[in-house]
Protein backbone atom coordinates (compact mmCIF):
# COMPACT_ATOMS: atom_id res chain seq x y z
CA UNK A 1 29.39 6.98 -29.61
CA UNK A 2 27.61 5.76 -25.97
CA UNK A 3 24.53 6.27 -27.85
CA UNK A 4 25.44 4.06 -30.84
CA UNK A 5 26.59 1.49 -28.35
CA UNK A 6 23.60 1.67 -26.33
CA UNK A 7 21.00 0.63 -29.46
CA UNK A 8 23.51 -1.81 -30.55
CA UNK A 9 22.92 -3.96 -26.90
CA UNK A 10 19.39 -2.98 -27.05
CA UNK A 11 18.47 -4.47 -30.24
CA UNK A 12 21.03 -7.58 -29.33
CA UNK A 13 18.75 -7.72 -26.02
CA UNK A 14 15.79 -7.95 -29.12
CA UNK A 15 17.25 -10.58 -31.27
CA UNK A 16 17.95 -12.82 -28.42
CA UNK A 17 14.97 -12.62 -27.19
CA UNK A 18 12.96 -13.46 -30.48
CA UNK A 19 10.96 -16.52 -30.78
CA UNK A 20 10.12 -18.63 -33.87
CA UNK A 21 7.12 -20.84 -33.01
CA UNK A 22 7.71 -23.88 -33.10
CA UNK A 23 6.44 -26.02 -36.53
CA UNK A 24 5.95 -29.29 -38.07
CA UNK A 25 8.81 -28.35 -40.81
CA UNK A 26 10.99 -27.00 -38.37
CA UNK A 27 11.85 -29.08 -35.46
CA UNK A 28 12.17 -32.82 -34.77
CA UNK A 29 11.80 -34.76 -31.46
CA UNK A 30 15.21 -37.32 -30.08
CA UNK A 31 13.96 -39.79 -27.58
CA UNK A 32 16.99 -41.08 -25.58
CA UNK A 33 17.09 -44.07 -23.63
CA UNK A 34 13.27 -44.57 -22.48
CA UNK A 35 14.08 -48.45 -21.59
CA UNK A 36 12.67 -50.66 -19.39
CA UNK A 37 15.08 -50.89 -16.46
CA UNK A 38 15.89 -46.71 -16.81
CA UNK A 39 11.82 -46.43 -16.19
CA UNK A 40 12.14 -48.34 -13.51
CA UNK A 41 14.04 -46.05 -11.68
CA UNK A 42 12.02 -42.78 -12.28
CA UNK A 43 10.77 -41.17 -8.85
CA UNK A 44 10.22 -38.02 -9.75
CA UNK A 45 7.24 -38.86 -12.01
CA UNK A 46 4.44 -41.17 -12.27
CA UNK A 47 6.10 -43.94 -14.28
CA UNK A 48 2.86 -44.88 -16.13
CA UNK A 49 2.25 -41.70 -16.45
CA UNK A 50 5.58 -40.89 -18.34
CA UNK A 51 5.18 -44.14 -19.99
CA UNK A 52 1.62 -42.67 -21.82
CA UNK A 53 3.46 -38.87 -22.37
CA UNK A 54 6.18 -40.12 -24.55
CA UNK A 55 4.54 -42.67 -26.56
CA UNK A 56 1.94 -39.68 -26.76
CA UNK A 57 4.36 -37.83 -27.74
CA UNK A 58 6.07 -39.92 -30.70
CA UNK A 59 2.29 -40.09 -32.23
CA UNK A 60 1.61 -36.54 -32.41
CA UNK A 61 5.27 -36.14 -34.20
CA UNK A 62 4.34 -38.84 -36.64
CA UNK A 63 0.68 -37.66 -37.27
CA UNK A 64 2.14 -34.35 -38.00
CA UNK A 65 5.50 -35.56 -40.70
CA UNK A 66 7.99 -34.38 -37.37
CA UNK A 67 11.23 -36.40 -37.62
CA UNK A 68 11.91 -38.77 -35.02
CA UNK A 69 15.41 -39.83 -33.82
CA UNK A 70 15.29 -42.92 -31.01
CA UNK A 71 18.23 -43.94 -29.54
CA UNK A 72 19.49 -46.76 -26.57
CA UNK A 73 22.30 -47.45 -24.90
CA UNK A 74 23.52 -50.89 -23.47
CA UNK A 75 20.26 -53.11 -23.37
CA UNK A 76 21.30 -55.76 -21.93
CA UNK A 77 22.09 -53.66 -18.90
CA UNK A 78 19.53 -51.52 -18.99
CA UNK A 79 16.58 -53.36 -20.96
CA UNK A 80 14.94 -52.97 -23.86
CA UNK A 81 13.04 -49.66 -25.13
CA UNK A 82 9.48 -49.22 -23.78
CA UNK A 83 7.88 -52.06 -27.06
CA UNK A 84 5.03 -49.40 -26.90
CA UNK A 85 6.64 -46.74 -28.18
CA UNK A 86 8.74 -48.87 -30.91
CA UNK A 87 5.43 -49.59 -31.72
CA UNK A 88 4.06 -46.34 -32.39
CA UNK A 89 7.65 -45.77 -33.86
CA UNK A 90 7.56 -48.17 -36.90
CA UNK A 91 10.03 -48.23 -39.61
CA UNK A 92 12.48 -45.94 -37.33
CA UNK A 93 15.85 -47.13 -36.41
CA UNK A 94 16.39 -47.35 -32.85
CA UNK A 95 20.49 -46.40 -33.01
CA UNK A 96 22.24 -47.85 -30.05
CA UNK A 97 24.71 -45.85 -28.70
CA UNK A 98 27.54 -46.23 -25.71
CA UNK A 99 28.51 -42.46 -25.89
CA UNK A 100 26.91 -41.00 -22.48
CA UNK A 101 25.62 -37.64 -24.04
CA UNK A 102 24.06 -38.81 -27.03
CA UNK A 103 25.04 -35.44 -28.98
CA UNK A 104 28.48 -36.34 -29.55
CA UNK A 105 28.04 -39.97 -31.08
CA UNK A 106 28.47 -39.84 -34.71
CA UNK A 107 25.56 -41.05 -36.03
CA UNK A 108 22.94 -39.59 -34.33
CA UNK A 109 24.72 -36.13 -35.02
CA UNK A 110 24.40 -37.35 -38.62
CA UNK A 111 21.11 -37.98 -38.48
CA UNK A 112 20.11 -34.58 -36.77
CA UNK A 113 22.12 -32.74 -39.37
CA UNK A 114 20.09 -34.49 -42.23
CA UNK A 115 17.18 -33.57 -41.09
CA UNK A 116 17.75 -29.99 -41.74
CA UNK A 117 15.66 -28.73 -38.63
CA UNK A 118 17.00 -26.18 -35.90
CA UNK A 119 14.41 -26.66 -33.41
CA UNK A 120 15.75 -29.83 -31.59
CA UNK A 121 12.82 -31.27 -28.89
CA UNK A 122 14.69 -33.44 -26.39
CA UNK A 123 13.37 -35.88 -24.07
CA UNK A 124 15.23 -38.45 -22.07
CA UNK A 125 15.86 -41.07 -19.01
CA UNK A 126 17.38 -39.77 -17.21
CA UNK A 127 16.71 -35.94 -17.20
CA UNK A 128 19.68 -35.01 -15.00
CA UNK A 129 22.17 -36.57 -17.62
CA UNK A 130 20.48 -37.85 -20.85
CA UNK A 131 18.30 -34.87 -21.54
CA UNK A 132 20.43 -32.32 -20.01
CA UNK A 133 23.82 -33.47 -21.32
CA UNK A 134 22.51 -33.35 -25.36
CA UNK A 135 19.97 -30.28 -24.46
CA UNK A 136 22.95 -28.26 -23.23
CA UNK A 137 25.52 -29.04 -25.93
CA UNK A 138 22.47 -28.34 -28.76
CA UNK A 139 22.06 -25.24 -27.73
CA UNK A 140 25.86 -24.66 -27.35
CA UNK A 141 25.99 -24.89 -30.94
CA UNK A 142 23.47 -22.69 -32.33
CA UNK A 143 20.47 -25.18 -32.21
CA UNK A 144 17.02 -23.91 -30.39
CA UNK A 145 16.94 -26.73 -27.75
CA UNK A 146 13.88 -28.06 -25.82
CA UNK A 147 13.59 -30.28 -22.68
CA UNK A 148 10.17 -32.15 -22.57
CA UNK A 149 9.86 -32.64 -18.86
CA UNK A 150 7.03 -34.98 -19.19
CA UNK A 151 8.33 -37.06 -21.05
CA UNK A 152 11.89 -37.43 -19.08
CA UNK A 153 12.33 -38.44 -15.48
CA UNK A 154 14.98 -38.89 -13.06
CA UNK A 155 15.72 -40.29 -9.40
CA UNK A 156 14.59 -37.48 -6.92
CA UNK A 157 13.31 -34.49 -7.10
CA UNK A 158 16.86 -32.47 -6.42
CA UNK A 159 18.37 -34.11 -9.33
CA UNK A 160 15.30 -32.90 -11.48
CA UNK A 161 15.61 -29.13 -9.92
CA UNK A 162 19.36 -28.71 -10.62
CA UNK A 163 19.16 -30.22 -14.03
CA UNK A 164 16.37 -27.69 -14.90
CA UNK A 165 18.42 -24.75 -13.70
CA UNK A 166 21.60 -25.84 -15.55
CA UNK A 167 19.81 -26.32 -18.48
CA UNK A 168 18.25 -23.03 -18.53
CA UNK A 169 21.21 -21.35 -18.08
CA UNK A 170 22.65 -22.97 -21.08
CA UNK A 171 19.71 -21.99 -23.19
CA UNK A 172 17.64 -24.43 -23.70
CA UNK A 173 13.64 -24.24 -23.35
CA UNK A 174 12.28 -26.09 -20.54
CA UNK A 175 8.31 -27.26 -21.72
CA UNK A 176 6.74 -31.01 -22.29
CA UNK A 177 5.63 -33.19 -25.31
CA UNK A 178 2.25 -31.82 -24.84
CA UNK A 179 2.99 -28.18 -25.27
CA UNK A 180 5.37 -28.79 -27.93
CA UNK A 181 2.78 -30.24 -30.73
CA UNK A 182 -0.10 -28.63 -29.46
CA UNK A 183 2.00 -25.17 -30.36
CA UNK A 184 2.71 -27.38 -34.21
CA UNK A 185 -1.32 -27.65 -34.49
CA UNK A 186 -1.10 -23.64 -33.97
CA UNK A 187 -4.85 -23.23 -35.10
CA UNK A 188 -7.50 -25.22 -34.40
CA UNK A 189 -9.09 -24.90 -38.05
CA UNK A 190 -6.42 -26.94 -38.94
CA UNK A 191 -8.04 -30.92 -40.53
CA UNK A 192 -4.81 -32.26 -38.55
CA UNK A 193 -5.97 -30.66 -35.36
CA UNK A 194 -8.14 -33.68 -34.26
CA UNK A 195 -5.85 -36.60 -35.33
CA UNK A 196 -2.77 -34.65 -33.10
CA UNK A 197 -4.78 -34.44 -29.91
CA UNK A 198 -6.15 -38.31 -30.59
CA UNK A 199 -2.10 -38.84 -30.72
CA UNK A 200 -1.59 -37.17 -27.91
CA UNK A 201 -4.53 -38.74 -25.61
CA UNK A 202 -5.49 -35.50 -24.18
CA UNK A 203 -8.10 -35.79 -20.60
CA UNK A 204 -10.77 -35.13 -22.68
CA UNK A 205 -9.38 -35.76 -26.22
CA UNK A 206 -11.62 -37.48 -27.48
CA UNK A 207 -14.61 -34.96 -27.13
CA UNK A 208 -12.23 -31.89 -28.54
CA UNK A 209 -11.24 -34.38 -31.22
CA UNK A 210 -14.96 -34.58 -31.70
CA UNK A 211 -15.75 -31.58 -31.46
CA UNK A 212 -13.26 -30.45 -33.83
CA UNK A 213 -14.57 -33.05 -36.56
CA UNK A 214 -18.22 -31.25 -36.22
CA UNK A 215 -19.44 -34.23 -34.50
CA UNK A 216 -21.72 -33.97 -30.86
């Protein structure tokens, strides 16, 4: 009997510790709140810098067919979303929301569920509530959650640390935009390989892009 109940934790110890990569037909990407006067705020990144990661990152999920959810909450409080990523957004609804944890309104949930994917890629302003608010409660219910931490920011770095640990205690996988789709490209033979990392505006992109094409 111990013995039976030993290799029953072991392999649960297994299954939760298996890993389905992440893929273009399995996972989409939710932008929350990346608005003008939220960026403004950011302290614990490089606000340009954050600015180029998440537009970077709605390419890449665009060049590769990944569904994109945007969402916004009061903009006349809080300004308008960043135009450049509408712009690399087009034809996506940007769903305005007043529900602080933008898992529970309605019809982003809706939208999520018709997507079909499990693999939910999260990023947010501000990390310390809008990404780890939604992250948390995704992963509460089953879904494989991601935090993009370069493509979310928040006031100081404390807020950042303790956001990070709660989230990873709920669960949820703590990596960036960058890692995320580069993991989707998964081989480099791949034609798409070249147009993701133009998306994603790699330091030195444009030469692996390059290279990738068969061009010096």
């Amino acid at each position: 009997m111990t013995s039976h109940i030993m290799d029953k934790s072991i392999e649960n110890v297994t299954r939760s510790h298996s890993y389905q990569r992440l893929t273009a037909e399995n996972s989409l990407l939710v932008l929350i709140d990346h608005q003008v006067g939220h960026l403004l705020t950011i302290k614990d990144i490089d606000q340009e810098e954050l600015r180029h990661n998440v537009v970077a990152s709605a390419r890449a999920a665009r060049v590769l067919g990944v569904p994109v959810i945007l969402t916004s909450t009061e903009p006349n409080k809080f300004g308008p979303t960043l135009p450049e990523l509408t712009d690399a957004l087009p034809g996506i609804e940007n769903i305005e929301r007043s529900i602080i944890n933008a898992w529970e309104d309605p019809k982003i949930r809706q939208a999520i569920k018709e997507t079909g994917r499990r693999k939910v890629l999260f990023a947010a302003l501000t990390t310390h509530v809008c990404l780890a608010f939604p992250s948390i409660s995704a992963a509460s219910e089953g879904f494989d959650s991601y935090g993009l931490l370069d493509c979310s920011g928040t006031w100081n770095d404390t807020l950042r640390v303790s956001a990070i640990a709660q989230m990873q205690q709920a669960g949820v996988v703590i990596s960036s935009g960058l890692a995320a789709f580069i993991e989707m490209v998964h081989d480099n033979a791949n034609p798409i390989a070249p147009k993701v990392y133009s998306a994603l505006d790699l330091p030195g992109g444009k030469s692996l892009s390059q290279l990738l094409k068969g061009k010096t």
